[in-house]
PDB file of N, CA and C in Angstrom:
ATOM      1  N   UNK A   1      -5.195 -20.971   2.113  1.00  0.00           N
ATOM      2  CA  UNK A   1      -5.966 -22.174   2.405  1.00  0.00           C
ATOM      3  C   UNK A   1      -6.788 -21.938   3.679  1.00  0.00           C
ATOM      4  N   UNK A   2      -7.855 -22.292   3.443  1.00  0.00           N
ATOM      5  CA  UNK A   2      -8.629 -22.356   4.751  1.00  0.00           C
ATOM      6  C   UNK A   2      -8.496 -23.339   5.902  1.00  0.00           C
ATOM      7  N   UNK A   3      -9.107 -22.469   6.972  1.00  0.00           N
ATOM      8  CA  UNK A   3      -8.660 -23.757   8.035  1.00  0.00           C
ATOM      9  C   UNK A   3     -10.080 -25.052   8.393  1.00  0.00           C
ATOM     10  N   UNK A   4     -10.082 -26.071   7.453  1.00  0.00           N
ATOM     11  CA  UNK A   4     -11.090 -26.526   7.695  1.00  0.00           C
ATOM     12  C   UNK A   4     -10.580 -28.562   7.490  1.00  0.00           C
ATOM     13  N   UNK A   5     -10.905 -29.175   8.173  1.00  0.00           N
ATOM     14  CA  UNK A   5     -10.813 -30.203   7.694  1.00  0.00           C
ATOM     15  C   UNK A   5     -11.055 -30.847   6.967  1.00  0.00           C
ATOM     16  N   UNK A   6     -10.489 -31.834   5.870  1.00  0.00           N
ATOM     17  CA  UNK A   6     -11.166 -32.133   4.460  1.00  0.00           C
ATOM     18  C   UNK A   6     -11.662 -33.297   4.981  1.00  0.00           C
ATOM     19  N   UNK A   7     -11.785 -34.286   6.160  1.00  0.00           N
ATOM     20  CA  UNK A   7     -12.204 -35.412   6.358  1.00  0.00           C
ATOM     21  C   UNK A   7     -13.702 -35.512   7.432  1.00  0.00           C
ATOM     22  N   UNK A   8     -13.084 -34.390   8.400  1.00  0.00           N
ATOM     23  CA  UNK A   8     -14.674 -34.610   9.318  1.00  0.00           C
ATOM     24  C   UNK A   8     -15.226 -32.706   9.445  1.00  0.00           C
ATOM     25  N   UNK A   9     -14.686 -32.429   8.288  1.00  0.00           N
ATOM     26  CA  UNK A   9     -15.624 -31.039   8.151  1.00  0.00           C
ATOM     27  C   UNK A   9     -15.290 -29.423   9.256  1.00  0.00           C
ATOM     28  N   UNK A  10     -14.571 -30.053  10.076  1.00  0.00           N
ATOM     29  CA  UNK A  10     -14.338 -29.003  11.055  1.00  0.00           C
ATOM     30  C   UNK A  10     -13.716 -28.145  10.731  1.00  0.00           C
ATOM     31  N   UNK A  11     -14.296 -26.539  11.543  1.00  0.00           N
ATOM     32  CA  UNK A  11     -13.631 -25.707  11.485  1.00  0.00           C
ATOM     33  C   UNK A  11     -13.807 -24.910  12.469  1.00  0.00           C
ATOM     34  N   UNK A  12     -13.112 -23.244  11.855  1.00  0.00           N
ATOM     35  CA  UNK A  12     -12.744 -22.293  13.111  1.00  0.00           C
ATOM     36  C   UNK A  12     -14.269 -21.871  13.589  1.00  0.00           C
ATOM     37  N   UNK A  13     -14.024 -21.754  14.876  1.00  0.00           N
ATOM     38  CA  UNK A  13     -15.552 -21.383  15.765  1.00  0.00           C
ATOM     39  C   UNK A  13     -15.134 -20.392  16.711  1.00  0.00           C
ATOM     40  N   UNK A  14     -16.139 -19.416  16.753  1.00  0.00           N
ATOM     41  CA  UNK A  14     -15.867 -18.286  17.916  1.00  0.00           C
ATOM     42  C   UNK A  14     -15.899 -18.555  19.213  1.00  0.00           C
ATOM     43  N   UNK A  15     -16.096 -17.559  20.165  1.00  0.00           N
ATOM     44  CA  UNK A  15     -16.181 -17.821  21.498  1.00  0.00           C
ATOM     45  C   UNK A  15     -15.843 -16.602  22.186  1.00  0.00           C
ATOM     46  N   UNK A  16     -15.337 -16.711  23.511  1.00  0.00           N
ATOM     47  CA  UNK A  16     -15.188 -15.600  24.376  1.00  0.00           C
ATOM     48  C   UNK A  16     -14.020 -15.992  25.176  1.00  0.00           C
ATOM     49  N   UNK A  17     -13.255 -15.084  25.444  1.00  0.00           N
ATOM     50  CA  UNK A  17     -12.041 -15.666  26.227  1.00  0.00           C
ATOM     51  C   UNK A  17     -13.212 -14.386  27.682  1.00  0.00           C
ATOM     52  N   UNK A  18     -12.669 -15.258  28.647  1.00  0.00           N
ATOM     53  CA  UNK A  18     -13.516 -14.998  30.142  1.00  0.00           C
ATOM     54  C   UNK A  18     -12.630 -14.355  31.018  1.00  0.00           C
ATOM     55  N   UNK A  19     -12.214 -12.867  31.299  1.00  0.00           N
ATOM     56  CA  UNK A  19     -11.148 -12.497  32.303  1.00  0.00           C
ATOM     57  C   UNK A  19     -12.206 -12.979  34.142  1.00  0.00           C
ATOM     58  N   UNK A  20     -11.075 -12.815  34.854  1.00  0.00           N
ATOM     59  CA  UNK A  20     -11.784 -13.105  36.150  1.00  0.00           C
ATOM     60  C   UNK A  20     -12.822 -12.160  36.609  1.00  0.00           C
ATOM     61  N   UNK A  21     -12.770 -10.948  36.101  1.00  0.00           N
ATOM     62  CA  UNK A  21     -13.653  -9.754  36.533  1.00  0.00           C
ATOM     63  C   UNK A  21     -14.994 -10.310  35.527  1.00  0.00           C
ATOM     64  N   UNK A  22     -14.638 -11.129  34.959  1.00  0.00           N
ATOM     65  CA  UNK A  22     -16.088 -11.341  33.835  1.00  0.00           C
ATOM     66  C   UNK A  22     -16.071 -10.847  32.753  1.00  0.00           C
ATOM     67  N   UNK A  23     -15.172 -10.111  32.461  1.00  0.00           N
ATOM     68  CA  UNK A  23     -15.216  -8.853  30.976  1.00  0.00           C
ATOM     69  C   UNK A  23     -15.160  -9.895  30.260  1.00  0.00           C
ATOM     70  N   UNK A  24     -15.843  -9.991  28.658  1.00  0.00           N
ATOM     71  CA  UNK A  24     -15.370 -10.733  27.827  1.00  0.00           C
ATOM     72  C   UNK A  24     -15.018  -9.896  26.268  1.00  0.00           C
ATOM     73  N   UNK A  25     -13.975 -11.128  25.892  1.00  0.00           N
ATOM     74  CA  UNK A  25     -13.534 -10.510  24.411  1.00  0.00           C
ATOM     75  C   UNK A  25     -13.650 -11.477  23.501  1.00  0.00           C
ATOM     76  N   UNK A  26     -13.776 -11.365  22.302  1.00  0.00           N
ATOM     77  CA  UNK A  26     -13.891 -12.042  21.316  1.00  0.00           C
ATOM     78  C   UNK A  26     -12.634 -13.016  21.381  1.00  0.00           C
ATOM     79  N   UNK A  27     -12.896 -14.364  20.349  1.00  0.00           N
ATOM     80  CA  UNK A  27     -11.287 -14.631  20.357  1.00  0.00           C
ATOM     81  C   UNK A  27     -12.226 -16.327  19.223  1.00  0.00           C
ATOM     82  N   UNK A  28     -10.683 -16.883  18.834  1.00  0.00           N
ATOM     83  CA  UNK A  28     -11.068 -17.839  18.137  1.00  0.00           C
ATOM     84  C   UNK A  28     -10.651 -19.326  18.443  1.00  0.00           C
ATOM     85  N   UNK A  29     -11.827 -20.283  18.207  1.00  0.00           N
ATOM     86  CA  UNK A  29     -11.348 -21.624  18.132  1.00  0.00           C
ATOM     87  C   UNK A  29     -10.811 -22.291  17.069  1.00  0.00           C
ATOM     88  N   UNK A  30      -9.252 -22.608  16.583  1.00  0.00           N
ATOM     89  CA  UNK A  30      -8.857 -23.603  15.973  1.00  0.00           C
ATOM     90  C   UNK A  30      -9.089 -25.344  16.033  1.00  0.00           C
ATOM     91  N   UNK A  31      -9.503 -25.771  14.854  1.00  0.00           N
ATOM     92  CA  UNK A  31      -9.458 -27.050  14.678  1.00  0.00           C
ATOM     93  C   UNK A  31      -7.643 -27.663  14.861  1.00  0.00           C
ATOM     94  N   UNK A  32      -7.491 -28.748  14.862  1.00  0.00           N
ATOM     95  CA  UNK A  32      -5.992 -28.997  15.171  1.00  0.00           C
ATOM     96  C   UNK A  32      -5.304 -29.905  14.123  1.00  0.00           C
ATOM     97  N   UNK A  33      -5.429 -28.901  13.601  1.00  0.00           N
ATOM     98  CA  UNK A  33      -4.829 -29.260  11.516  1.00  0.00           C
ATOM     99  C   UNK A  33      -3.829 -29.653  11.345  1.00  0.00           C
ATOM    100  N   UNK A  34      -3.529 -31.075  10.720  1.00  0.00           N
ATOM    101  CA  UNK A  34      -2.114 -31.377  10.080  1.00  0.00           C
ATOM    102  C   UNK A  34      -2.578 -31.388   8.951  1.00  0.00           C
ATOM    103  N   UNK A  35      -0.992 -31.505   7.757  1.00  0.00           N
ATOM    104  CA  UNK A  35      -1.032 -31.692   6.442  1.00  0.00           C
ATOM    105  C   UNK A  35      -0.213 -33.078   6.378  1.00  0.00           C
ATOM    106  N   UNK A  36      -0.746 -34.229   5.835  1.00  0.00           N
ATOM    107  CA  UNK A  36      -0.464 -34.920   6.058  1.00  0.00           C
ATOM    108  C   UNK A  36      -0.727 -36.005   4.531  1.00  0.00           C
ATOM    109  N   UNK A  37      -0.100 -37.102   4.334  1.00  0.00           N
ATOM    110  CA  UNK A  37       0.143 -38.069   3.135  1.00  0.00           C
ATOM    111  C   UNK A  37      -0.521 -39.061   3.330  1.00  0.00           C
ATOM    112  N   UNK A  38      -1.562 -39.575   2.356  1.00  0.00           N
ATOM    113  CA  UNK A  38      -2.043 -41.320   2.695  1.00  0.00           C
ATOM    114  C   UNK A  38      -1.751 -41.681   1.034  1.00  0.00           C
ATOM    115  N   UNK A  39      -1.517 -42.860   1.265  1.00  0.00           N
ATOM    116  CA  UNK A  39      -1.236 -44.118   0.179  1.00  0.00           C
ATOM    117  C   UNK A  39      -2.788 -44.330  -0.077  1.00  0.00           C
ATOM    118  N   UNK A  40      -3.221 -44.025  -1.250  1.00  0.00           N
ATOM    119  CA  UNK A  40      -4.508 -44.702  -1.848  1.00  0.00           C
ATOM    120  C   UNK A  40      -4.157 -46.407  -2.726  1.00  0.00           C
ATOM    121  N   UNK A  41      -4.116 -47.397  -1.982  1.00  0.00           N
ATOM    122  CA  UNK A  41      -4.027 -48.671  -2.669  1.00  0.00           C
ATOM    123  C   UNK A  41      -4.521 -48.731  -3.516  1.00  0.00           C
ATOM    124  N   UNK A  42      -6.093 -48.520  -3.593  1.00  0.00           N
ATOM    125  CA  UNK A  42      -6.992 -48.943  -5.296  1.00  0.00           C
ATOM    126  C   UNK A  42      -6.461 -47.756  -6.134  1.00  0.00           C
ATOM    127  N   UNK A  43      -5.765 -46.487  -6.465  1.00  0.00           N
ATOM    128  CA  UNK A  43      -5.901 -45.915  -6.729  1.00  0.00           C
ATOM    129  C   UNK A  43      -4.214 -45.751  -7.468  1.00  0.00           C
ATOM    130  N   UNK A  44      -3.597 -46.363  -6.709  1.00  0.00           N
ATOM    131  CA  UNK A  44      -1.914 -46.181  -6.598  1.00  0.00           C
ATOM    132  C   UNK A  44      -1.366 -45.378  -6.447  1.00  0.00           C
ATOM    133  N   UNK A  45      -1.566 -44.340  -5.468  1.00  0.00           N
ATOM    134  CA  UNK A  45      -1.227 -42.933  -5.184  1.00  0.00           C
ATOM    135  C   UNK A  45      -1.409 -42.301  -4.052  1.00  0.00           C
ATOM    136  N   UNK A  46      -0.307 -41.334  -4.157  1.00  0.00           N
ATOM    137  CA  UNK A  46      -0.617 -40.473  -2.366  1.00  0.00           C
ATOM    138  C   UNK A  46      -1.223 -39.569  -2.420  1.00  0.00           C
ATOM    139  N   UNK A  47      -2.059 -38.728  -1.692  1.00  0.00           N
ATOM    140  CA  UNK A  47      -2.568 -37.782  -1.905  1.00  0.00           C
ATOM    141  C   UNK A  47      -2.157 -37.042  -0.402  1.00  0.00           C
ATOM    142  N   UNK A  48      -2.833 -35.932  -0.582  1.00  0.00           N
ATOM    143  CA  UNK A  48      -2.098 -34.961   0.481  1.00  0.00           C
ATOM    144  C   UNK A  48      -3.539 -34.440   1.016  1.00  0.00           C
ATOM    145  N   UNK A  49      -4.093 -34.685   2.251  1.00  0.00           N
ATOM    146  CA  UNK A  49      -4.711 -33.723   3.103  1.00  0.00           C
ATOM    147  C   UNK A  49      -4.517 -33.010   3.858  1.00  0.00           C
ATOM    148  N   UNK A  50      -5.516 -31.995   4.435  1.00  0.00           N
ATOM    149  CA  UNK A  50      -5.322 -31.077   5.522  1.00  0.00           C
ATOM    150  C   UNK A  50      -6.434 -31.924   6.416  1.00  0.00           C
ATOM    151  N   UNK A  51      -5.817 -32.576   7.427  1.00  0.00           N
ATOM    152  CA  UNK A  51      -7.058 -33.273   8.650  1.00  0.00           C
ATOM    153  C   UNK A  51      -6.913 -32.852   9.737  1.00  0.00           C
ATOM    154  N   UNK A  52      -7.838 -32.892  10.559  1.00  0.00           N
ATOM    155  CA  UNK A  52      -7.772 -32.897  12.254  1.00  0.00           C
ATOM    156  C   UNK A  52      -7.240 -34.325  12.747  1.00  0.00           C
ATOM    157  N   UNK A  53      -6.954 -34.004  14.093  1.00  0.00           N
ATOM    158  CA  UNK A  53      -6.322 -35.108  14.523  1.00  0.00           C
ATOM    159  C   UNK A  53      -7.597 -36.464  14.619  1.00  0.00           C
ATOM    160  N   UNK A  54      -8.793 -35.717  14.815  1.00  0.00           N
ATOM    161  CA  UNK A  54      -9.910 -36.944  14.650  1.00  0.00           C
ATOM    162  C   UNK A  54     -10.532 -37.193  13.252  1.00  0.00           C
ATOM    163  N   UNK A  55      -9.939 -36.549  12.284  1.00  0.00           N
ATOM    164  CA  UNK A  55     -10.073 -36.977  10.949  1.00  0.00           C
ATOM    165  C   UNK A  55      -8.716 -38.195  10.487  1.00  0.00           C
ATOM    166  N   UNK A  56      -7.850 -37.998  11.132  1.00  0.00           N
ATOM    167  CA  UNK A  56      -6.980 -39.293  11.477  1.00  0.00           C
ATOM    168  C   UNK A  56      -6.736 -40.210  12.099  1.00  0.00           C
ATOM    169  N   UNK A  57      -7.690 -40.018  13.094  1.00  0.00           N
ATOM    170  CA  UNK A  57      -8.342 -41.249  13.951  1.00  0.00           C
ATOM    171  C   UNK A  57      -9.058 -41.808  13.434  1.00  0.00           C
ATOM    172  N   UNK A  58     -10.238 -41.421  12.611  1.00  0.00           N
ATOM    173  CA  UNK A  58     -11.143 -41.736  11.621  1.00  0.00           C
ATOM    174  C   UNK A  58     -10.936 -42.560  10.705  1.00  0.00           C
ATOM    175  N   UNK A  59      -9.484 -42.109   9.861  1.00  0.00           N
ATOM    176  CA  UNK A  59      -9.501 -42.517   8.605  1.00  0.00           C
ATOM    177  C   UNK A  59      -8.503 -43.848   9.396  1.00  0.00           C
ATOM    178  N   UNK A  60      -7.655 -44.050  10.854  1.00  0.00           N
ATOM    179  CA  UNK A  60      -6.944 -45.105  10.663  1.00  0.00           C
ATOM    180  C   UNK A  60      -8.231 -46.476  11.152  1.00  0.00           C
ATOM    181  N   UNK A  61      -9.517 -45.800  11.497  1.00  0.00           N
ATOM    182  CA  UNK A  61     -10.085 -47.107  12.093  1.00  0.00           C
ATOM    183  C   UNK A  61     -11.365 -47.370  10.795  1.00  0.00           C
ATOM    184  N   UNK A  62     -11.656 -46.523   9.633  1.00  0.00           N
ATOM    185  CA  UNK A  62     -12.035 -47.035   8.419  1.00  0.00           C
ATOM    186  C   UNK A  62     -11.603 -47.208   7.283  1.00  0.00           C
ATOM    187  N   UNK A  63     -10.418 -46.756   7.570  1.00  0.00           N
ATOM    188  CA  UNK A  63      -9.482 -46.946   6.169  1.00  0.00           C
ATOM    189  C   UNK A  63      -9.899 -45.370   5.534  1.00  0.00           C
ATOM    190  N   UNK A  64      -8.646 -45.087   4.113  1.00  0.00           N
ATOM    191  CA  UNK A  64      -8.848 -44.256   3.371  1.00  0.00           C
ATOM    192  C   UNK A  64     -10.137 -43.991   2.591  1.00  0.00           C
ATOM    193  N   UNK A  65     -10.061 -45.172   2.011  1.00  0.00           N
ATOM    194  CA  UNK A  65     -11.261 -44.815   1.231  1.00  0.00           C
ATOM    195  C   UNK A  65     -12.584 -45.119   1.225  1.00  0.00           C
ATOM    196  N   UNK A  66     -12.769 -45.414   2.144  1.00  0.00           N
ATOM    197  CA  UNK A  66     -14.219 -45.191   2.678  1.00  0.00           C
ATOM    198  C   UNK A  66     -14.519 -43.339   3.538  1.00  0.00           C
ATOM    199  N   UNK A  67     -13.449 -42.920   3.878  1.00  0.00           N
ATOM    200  CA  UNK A  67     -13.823 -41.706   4.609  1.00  0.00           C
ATOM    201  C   UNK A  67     -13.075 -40.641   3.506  1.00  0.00           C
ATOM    202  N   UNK A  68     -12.713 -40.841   2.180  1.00  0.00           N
ATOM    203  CA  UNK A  68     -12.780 -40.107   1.558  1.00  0.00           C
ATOM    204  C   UNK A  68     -14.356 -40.317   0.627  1.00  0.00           C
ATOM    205  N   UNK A  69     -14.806 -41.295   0.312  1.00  0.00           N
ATOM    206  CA  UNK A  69     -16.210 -41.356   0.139  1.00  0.00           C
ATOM    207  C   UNK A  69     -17.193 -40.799   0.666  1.00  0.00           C
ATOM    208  N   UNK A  70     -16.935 -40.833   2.465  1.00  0.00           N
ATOM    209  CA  UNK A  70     -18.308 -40.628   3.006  1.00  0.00           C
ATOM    210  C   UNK A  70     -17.746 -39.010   2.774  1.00  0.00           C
ATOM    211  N   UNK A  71     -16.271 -37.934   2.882  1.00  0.00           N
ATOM    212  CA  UNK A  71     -16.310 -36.871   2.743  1.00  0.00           C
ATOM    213  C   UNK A  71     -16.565 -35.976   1.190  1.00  0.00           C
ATOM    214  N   UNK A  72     -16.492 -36.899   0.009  1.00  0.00           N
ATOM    215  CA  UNK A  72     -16.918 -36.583  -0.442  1.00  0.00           C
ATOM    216  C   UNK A  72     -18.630 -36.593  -1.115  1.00  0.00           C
ATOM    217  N   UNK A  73     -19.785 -37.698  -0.176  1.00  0.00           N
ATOM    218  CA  UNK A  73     -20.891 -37.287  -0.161  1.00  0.00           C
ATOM    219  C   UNK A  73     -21.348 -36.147   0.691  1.00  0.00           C
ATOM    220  N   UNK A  74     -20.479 -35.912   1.689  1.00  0.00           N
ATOM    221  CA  UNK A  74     -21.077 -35.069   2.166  1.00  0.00           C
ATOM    222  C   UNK A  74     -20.639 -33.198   1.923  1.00  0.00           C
ATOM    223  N   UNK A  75     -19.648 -33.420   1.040  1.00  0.00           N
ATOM    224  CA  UNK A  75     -19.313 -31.739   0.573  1.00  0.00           C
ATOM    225  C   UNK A  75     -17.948 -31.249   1.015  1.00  0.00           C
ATOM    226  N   UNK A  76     -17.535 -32.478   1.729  1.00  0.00           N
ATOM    227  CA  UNK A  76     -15.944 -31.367   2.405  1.00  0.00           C
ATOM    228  C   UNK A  76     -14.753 -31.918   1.551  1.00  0.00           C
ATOM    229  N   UNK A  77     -15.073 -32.694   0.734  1.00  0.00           N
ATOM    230  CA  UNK A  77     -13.554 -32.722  -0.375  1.00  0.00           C
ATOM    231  C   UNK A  77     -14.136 -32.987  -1.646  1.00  0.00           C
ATOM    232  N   UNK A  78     -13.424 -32.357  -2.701  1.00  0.00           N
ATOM    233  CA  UNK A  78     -14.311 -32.069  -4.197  1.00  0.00           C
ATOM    234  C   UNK A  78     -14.156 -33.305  -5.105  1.00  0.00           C
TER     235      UNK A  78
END
């Protein structure tokens, strides 16, 4: 499974870790992924995502199914 959020799209991003002399090395940014259960009311069912913690901030201040709507117009859940 990839590491990407199914609600606000995020994912892994590069960068540079910075020693004090300045040298730099490659290295990676994680999104901060749970797998986690919501109750779909209209639907009568749980379903299971992989979200970031602000894809669960998201979904508790619009509800489920509106931010599974807006994620699935925009491409991040099928």
């Amino acid at each position: 499974m990839s590491k990407i959020c199914e609600i606000t799209g995020k994912k892994v991003i590069s960068g540079n870790n910075v020693a004090h002399s300045k040298a730099r090395t490659k290295r990676r940014f994680y999104p901060n992924l749970q797998t986690k259960k919501f109750y779909i009311p209209e639907e009568d069912k749980y379903i299971t995502l992989k979200v970031s913690a602000a894809g669960i901030r998201k979904i508790d201040k619009n509800g489920i199914s509106a931010c599974i709507k807006e994620a699935k117009a925009k491409g991040y859940m099928n």
